[in-house]
Each structure stands twice: as C-alpha cells, then as structure tokens.
N, C-alpha and C. Protein backbone atom coordinates (compact mmCIF):
# COMPACT_ATOMS: atom_id res chain seq x y z
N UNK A 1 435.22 50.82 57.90
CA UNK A 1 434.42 49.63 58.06
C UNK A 1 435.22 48.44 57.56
N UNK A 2 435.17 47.47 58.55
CA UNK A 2 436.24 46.18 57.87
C UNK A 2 434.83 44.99 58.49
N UNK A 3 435.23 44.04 57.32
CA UNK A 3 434.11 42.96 57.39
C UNK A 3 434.68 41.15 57.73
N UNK A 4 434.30 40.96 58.14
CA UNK A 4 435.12 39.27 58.62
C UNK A 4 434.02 38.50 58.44
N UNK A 5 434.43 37.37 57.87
CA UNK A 5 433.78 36.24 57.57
C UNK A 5 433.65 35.04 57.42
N UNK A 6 433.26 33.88 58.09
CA UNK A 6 433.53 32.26 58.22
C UNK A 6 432.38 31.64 57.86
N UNK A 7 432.43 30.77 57.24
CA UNK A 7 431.35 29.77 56.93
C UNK A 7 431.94 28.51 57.01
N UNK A 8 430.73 27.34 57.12
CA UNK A 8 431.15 25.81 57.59
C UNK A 8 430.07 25.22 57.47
N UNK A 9 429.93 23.89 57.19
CA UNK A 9 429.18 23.02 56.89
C UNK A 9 428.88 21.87 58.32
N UNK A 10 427.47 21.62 58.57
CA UNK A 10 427.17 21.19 59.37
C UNK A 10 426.26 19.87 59.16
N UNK A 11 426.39 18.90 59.88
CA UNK A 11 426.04 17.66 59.25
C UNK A 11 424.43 17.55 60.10
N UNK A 12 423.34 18.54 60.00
CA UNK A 12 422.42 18.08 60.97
C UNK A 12 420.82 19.22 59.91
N UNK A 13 420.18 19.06 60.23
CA UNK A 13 419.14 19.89 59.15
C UNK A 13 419.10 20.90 59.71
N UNK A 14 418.28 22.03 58.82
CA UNK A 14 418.14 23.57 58.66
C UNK A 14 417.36 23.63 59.77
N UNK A 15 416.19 23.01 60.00
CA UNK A 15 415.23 23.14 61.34
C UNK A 15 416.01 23.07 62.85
N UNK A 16 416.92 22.11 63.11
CA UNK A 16 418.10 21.86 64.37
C UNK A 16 418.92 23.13 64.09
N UNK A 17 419.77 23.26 62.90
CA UNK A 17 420.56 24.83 63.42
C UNK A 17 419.83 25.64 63.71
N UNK A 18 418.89 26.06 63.11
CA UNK A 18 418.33 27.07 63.21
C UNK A 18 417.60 27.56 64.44
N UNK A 19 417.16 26.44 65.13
CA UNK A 19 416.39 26.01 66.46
C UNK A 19 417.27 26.45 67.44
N UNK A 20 418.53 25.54 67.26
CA UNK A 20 419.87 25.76 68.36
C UNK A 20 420.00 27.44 68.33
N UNK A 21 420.38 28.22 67.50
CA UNK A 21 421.17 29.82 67.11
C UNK A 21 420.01 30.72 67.24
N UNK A 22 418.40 29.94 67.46
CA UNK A 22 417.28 30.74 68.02
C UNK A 22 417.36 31.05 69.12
N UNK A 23 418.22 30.55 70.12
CA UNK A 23 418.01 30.88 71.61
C UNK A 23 419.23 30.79 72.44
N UNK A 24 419.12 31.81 73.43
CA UNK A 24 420.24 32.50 74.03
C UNK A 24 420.87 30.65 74.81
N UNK A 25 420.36 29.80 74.97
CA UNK A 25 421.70 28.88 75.12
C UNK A 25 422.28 28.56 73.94
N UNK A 26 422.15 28.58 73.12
CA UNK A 26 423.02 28.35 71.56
C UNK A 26 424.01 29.40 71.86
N UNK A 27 423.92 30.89 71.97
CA UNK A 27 425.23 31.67 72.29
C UNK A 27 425.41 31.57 73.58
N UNK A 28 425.28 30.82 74.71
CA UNK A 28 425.65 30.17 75.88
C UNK A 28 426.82 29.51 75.39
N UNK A 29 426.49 28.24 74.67
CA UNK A 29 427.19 26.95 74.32
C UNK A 29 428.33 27.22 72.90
N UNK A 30 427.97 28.59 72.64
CA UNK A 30 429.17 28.36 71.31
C UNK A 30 430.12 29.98 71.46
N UNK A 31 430.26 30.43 72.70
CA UNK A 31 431.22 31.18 73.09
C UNK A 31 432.03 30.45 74.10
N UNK A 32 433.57 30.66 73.64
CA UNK A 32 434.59 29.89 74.57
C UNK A 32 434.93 30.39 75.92
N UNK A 33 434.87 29.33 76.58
CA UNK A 33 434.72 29.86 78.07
C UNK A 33 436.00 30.91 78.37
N UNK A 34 437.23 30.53 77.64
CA UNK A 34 438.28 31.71 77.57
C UNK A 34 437.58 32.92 77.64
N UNK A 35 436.40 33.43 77.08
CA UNK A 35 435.94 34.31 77.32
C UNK A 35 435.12 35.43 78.09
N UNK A 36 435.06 34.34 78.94
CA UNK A 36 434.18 34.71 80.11
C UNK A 36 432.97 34.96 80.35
N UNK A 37 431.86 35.09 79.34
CA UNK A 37 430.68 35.36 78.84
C UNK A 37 430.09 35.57 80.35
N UNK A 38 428.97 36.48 80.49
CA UNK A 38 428.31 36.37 81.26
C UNK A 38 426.98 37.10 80.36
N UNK A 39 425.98 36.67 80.76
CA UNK A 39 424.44 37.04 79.98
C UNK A 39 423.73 37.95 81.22
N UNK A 40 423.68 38.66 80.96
CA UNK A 40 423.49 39.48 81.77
C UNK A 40 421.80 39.64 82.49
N UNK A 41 421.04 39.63 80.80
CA UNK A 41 419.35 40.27 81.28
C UNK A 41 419.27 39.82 79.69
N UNK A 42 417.93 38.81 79.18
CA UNK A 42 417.28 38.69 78.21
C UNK A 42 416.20 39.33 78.39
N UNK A 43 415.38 40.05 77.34
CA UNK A 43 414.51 40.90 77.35
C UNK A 43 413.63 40.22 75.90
N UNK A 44 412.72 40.03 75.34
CA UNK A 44 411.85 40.04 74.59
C UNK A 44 411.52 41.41 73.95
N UNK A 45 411.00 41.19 72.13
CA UNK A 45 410.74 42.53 71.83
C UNK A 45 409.26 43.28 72.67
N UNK A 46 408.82 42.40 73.57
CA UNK A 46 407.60 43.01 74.10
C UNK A 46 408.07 43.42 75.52
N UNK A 47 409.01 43.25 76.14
CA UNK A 47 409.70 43.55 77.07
C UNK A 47 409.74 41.89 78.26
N UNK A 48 409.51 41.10 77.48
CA UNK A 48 409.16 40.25 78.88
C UNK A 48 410.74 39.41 78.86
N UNK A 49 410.77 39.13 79.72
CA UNK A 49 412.14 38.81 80.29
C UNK A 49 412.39 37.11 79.91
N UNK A 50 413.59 37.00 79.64
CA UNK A 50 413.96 35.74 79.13
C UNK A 50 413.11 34.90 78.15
N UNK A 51 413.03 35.09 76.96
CA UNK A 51 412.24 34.79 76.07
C UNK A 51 412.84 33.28 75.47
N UNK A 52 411.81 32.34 75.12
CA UNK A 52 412.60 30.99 74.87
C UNK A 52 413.36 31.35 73.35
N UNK A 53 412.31 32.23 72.48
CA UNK A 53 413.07 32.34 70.94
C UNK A 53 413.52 33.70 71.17
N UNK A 54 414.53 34.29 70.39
CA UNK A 54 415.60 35.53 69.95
C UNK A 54 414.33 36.21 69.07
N UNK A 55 413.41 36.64 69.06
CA UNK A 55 412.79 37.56 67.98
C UNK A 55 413.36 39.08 67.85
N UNK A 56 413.23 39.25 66.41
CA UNK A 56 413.48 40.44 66.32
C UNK A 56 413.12 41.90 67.18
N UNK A 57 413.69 42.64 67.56
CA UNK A 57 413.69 44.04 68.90
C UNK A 57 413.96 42.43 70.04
N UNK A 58 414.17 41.13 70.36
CA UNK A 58 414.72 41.38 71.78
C UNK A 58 416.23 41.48 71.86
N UNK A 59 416.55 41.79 73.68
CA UNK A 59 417.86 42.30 73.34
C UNK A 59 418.82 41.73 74.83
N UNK A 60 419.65 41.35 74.24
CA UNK A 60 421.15 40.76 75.24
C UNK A 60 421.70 41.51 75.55
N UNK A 61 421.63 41.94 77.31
CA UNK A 61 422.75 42.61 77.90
C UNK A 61 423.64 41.36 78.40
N UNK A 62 424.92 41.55 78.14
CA UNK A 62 425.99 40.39 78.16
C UNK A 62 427.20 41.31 78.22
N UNK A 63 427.97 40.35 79.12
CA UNK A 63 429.71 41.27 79.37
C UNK A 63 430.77 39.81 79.17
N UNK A 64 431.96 40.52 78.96
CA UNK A 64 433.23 39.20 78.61
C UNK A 64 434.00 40.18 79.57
N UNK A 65 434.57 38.93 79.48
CA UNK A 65 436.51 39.59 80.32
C UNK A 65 437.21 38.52 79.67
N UNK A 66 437.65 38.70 78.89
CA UNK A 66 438.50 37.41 78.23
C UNK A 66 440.05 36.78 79.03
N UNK A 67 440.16 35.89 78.83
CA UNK A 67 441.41 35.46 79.09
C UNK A 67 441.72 35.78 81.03
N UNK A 68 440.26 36.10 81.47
CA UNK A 68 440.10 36.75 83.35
C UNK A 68 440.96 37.67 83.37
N UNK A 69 441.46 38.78 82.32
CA UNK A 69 442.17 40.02 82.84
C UNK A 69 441.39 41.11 81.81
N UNK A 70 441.64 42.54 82.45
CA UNK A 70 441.34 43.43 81.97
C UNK A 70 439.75 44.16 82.59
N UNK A 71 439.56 44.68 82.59
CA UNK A 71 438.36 44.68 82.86
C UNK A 71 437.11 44.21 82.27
N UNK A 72 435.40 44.02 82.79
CA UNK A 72 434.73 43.33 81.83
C UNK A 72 433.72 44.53 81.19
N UNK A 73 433.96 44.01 79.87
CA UNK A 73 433.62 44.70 79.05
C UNK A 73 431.95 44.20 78.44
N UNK A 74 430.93 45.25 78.67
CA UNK A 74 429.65 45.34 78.68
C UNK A 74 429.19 45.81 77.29
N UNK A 75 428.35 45.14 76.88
CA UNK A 75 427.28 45.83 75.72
C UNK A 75 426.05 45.11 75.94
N UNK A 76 425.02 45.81 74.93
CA UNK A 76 423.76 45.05 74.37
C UNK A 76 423.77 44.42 72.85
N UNK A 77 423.51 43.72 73.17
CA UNK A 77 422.98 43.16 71.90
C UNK A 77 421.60 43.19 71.46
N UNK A 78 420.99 43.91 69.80
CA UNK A 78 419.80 43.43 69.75
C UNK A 78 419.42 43.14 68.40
N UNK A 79 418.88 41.79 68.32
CA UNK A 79 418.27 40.97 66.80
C UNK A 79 417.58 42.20 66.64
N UNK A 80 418.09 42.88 65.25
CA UNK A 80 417.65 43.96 64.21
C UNK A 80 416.57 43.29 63.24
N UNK A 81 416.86 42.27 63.11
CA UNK A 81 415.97 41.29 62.07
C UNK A 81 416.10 39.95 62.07
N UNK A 82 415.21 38.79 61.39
CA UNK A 82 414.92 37.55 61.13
C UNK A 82 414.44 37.28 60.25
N UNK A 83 414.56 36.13 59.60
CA UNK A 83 413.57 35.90 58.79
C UNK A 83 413.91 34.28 58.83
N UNK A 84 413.16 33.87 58.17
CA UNK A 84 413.02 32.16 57.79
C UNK A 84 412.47 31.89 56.52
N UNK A 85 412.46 31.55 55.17
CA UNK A 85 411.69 30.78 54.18
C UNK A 85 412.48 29.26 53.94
N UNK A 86 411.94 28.79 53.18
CA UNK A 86 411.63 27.11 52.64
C UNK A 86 413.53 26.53 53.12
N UNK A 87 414.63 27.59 52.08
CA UNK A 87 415.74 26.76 52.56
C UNK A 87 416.65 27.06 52.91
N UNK A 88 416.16 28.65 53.91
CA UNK A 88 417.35 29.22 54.37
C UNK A 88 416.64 30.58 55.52
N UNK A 89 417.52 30.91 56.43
CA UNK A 89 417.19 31.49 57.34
C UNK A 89 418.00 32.24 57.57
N UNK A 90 418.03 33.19 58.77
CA UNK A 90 419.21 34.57 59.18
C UNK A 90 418.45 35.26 60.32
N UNK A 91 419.26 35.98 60.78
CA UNK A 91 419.37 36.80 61.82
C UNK A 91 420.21 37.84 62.00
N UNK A 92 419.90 39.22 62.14
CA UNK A 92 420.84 40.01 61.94
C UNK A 92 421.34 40.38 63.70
N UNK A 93 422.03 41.00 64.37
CA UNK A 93 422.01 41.43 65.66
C UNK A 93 423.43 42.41 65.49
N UNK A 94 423.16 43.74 66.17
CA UNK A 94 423.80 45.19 66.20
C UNK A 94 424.19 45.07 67.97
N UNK A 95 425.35 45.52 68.64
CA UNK A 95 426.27 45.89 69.59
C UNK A 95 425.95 47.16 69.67
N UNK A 96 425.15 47.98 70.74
CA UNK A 96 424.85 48.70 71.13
C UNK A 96 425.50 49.15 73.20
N UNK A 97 426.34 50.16 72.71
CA UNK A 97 427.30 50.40 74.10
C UNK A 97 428.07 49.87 74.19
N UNK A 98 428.88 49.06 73.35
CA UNK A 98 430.04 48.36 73.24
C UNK A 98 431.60 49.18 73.05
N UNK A 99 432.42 48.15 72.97
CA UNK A 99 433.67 48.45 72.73
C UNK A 99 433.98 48.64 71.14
N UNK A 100 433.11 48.18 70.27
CA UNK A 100 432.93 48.54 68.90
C UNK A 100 431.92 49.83 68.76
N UNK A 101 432.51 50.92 67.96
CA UNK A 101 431.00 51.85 67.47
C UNK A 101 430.47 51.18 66.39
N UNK A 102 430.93 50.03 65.91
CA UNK A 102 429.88 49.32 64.63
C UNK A 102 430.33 48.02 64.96
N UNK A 103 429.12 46.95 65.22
CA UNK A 103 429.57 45.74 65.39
C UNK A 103 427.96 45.74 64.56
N UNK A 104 427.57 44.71 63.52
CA UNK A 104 426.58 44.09 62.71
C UNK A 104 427.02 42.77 62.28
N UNK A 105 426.17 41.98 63.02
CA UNK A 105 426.56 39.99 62.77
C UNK A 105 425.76 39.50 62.33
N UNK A 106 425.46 39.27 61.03
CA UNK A 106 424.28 38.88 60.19
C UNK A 106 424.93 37.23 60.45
N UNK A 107 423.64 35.97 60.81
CA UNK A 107 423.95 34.93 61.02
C UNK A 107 423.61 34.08 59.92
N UNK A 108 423.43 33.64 58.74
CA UNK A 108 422.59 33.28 57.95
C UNK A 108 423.57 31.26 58.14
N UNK A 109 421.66 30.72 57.53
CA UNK A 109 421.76 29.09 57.53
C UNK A 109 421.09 29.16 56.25
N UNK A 110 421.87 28.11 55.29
CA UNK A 110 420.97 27.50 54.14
C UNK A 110 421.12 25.89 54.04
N UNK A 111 419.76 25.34 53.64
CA UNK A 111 419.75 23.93 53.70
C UNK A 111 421.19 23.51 52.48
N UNK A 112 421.52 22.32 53.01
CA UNK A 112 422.35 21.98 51.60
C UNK A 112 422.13 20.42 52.08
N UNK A 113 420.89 19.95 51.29
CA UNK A 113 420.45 18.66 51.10
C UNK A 113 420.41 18.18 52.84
N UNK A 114 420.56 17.36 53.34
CA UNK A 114 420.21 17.08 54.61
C UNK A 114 421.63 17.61 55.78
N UNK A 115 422.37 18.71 55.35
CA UNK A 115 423.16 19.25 56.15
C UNK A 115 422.79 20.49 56.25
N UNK A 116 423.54 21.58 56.99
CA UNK A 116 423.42 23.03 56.87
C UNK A 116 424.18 23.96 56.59
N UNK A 117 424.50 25.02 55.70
CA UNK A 117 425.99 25.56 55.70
C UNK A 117 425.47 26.73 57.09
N UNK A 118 426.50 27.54 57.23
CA UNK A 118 426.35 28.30 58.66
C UNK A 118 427.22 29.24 58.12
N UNK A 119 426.69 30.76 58.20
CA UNK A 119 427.30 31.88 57.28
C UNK A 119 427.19 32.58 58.17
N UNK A 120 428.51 33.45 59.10
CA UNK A 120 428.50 34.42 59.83
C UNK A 120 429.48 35.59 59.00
N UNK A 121 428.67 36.73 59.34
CA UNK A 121 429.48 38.02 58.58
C UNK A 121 429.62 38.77 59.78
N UNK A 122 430.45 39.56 59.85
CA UNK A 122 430.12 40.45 60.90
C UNK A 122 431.01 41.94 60.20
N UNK A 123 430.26 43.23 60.17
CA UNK A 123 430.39 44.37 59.79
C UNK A 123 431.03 45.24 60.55
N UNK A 124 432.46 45.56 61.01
CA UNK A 124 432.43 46.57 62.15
C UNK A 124 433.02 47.51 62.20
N UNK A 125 433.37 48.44 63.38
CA UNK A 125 434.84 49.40 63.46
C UNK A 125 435.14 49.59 64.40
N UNK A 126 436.69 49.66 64.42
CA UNK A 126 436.75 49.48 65.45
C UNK A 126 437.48 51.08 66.30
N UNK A 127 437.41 50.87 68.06
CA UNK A 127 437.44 52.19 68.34
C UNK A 127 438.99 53.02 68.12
N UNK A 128 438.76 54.23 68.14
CA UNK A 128 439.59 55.43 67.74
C UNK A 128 440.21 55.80 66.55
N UNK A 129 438.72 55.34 66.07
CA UNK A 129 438.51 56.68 64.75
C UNK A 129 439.80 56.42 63.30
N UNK A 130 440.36 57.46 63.17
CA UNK A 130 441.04 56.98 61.50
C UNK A 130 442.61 55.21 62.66
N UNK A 131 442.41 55.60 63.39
CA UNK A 131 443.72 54.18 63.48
C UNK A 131 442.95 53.35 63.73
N UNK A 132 442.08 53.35 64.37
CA UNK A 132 441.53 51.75 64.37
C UNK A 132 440.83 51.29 62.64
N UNK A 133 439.92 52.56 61.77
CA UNK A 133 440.14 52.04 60.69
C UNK A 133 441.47 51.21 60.23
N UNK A 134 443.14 51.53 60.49
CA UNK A 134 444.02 51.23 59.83
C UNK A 134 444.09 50.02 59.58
N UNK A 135 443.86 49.55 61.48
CA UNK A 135 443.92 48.46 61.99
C UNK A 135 442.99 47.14 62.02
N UNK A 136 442.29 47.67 61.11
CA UNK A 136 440.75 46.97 60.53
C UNK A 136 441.03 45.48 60.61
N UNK A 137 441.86 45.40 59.04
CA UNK A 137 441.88 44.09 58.77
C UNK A 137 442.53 43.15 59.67
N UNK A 138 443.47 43.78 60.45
CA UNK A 138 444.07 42.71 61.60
C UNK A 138 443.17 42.53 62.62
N UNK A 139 442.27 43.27 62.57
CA UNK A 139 441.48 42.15 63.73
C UNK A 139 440.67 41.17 63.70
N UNK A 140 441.22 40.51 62.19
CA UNK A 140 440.71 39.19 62.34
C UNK A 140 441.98 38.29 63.08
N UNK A 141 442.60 38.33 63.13
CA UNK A 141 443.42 37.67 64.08
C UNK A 141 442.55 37.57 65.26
N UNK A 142 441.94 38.22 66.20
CA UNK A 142 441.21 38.31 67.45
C UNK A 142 439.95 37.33 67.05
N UNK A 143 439.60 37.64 66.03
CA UNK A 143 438.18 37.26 65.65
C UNK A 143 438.00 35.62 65.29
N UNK A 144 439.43 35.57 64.35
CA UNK A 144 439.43 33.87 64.28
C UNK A 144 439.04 32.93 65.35
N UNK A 145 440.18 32.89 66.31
CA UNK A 145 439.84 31.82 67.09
C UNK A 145 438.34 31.81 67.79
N UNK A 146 437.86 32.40 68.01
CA UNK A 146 436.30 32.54 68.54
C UNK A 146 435.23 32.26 67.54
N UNK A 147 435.43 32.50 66.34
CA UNK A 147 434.75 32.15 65.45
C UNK A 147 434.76 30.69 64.94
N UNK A 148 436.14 30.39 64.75
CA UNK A 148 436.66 28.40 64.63
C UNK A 148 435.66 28.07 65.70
N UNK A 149 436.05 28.41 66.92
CA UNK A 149 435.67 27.47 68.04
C UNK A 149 433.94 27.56 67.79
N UNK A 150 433.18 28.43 67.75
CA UNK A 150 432.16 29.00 67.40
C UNK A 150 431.82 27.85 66.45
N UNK A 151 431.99 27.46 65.09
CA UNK A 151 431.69 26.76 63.94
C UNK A 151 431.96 24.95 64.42
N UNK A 152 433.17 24.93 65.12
CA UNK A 152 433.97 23.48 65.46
C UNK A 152 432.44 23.32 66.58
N UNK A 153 432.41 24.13 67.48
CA UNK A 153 431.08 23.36 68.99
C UNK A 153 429.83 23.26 68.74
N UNK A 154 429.40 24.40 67.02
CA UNK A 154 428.05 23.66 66.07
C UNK A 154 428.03 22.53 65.78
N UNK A 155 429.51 22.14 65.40
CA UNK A 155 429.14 20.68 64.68
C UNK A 155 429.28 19.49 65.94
N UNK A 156 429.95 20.08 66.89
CA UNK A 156 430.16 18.96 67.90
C UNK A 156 429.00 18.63 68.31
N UNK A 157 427.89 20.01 68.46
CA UNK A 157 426.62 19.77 69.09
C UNK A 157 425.37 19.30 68.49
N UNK A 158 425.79 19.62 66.73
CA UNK A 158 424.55 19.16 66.14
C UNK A 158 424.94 18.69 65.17
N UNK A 159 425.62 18.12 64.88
CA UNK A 159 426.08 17.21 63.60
C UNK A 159 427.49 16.65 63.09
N UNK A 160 428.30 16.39 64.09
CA UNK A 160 429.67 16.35 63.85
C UNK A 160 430.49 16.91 62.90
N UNK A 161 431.61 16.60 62.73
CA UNK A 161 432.72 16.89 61.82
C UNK A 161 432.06 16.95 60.99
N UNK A 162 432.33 18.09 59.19
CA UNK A 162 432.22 18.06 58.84
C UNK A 162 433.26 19.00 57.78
C-alpha cells in the first residue's frame, strides 16, 4: 500500500468548494484533457441516473486513454462516504474494476477563515502484486502532474491563485 498526497489553499468559501467537488462536472472540469476522460453512466445511490449531487453508494462508470495512446482504460467509481459539519467536509470514493486493485481518494475541505484548504489523499496498489508494491512510491511521478493541474483549475475556477 503506498499513499500520495497534495493539499492547497483556495481563495473562495467552504460552501463553493464543496458545491463545485459535489458534482460530476467538478471532476469534468478538474481532469486534464491530456487525459481523455470520458464519464461514462452516473447512477445515484437509489439507482436513478445522473444525479445533480455525488451522494454516498452513487457511482461513476468513467474510462481515460491518456496522452490518445494505449488502450482506454475503464473503472467505476463509487462515493463510499460523505459527510459535512460546521468547518469542514469530505468524501471518500473507491475504484472498483480498475487498473488499480486499491485505489481510495478521500477528498477532504476545511474552512480557513474565508478561503478553503483542499486535502486529497489517495490510498493505493498498484498492479502485479510484490513489484508493483516495489514500485509504489514512484508513482507519484504519474500522479503529480494530474493532481497540480487538479488543485491549479480549483483555484482558477473558484478563487484564484493562491
């Protein structure tokens, strides 16, 4: 299990991030098109299709092909949990059929006076077993730039530089 982690400060309140990273255009708008994203099927935890908020059980079928080579690579995604109190919020979401056997991206926001910090963890492993353990920690190299760009198009979209 190897763990990666970025945080960043956002110049806009806890209610706007939190609003934006509630709904499948927020991970529309903050995956780099290098990546190819395609969203496949939103589902609701009650099953109804395209839900305006991410609640916990609904679930993202979504595929990438990065960089337009290789083949595209398919999983689900599904918010495991949520929560919200007074000055801070989160979201957990698990990769189910993926190219990871453990992908866990806990999203967490806490107020910090009229800005927001923005806390992504993500828990994973990666495939074939004892070498991809080896190879753990280098895949933050892969992980960086998507994650920068990820943190840099929050603030472009809801609160500039910061």
């Amino acid at each position: 299990m190897a763990v990666y982690q970025r945080r960043t400060r956002v110049d806009a309140p806890l209610d706007a991030v939190w609003d934006f990273h509630s709904r499948a255009s927020g991970l529309e708008a903050l995956t780099p098109g290098w990546m190819n994203l395609q969203v496949e099927s939103i589902t609701g935890p009650d099953g109804e299709p395209d839900p305006e908020i991410l609640e916990t059980g609904s679930r993202i079928r979504a595929s990438l092909r990065p960089f337009g080579v290789a083949p595209r690579q398919r999983w689900t995604s599904v918010i495991t949990d949520r929560g919200r109190d007074e000055g801070s919020a989160f979201f957990r979401d698990e990769m189910e059929g993926g190219l990871f056997p453990r992908w866990e991206h806990t999203h967490r926001f806490f107020a910090d006076g009229s800005a927001t910090i923005v806390d992504d963890r993500v828990v994973y492993d990666l495939p074939l077993g004892p070498l991809g353990d080896a190879a753990g920690p280098f895949a933050r190299v892969g992980f960086e730039p998507m994650f920068r760009f990820r943190h840099r198009r929050t603030r472009e979209l809801l609160g500039g530089e910061s």
